[in-house]
Protein backbone atom coordinates (compact mmCIF):
# COMPACT_ATOMS: atom_id res chain seq x y z
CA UNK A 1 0.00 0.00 0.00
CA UNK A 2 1.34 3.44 -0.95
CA UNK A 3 0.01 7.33 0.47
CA UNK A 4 -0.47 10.09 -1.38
CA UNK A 5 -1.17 13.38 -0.44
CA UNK A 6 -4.53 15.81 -1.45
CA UNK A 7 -3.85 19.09 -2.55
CA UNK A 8 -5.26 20.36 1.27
CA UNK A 9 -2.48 18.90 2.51
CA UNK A 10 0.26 19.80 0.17
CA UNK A 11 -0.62 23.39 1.25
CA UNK A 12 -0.70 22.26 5.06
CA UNK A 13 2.86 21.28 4.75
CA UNK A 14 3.85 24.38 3.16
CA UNK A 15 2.70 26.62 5.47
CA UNK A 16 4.10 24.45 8.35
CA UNK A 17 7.25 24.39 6.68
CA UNK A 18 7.64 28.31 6.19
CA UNK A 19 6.35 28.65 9.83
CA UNK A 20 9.62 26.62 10.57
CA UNK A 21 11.77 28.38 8.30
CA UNK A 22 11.52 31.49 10.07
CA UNK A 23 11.00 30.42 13.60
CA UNK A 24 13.41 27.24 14.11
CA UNK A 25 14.95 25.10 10.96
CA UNK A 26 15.46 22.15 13.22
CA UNK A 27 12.07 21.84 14.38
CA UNK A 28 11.00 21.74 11.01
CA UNK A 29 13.21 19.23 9.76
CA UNK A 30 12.93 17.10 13.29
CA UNK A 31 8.90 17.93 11.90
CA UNK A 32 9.32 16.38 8.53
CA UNK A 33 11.22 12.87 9.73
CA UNK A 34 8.54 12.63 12.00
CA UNK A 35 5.97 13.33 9.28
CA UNK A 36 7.16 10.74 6.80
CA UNK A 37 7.88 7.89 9.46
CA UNK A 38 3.91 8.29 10.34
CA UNK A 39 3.21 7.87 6.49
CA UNK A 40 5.15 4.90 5.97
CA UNK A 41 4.00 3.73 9.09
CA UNK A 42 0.42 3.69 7.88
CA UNK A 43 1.31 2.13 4.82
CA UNK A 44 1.63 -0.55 7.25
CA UNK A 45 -0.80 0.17 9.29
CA UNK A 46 -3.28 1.71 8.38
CA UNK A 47 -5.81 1.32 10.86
CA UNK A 48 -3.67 2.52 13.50
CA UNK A 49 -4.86 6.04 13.80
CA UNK A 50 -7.96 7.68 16.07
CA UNK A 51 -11.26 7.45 13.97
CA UNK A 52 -12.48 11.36 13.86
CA UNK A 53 -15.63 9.55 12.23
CA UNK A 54 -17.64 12.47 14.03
CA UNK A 55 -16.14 15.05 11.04
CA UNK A 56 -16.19 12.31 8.21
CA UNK A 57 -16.51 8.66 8.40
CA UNK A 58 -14.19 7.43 6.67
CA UNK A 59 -11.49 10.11 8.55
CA UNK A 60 -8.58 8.52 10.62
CA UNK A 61 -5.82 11.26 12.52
CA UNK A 62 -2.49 10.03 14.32
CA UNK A 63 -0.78 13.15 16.00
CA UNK A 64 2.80 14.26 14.59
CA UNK A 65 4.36 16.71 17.05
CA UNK A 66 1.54 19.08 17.94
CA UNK A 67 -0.19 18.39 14.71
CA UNK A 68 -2.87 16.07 13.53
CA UNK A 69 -2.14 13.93 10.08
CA UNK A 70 -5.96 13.10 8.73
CA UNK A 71 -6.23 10.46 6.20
CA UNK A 72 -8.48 8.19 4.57
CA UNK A 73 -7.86 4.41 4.23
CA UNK A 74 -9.40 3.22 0.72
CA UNK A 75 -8.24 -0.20 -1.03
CA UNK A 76 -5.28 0.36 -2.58
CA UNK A 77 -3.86 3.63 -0.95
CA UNK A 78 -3.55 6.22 1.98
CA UNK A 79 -4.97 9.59 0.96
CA UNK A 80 -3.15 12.18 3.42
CA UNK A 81 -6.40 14.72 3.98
CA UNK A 82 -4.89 17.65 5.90
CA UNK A 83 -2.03 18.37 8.95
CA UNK A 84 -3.78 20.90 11.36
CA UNK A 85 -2.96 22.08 14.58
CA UNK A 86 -3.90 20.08 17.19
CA UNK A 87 -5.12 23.51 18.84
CA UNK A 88 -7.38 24.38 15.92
CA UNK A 89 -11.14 23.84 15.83
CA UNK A 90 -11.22 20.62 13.88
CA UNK A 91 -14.92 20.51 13.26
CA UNK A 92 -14.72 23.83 11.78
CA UNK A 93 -12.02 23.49 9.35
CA UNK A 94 -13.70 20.06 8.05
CA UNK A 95 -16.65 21.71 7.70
CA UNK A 96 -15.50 25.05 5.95
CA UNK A 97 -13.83 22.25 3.85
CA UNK A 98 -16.88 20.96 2.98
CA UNK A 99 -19.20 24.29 2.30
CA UNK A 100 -16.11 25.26 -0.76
């Protein structure tokens, strides 16, 4: 099984990346190991995370260093959803998500 990564998230990253680029370079790199040992660890696993089926059904988070990775598990891949804040106000950004 392979991941792959929605647009949504592709932007998460980015803006968690610049955040570390002009706040603290190793936290963002120590960020991005983390990161991409959770996604191959799902490709193992991938059942493993929290079921946020109360914002989607089919939505599964594991945390990553003060941040929530939210994928969906289909039959032959990991789709990487978004990377919030743990701090944010999930149900809203799912559901702003959702009115666009």
């Amino acid at each position: 099984m392979q991941y792959v990564l929605a647009q949504e998230a592709t932007q998460d990253l980015d803006d968690i990346l610049d955040y570390f680029l002009s706040h603290n370079i190793d936290a963002g790199e120590r960020f991005i190991q983390e990161f991409n040992k959770k996604c191959k660890y799902l490709t193992q696993f991938p059942n493993i995370g929290r079921s946020y089926a109360n914002l989607d059904p089919m939505l599964r988070g594991i945390p990553v260093d003060g941040y929530i990775l939210f994928y969906r598990v289909f039959e032959d891949n990991i789709e990487i959803v978004r990377v919030i804040s743990g701090y944010r106000d999930l149900k809203s950004v799912f559901t702003d998500a959702d009115d666009e």
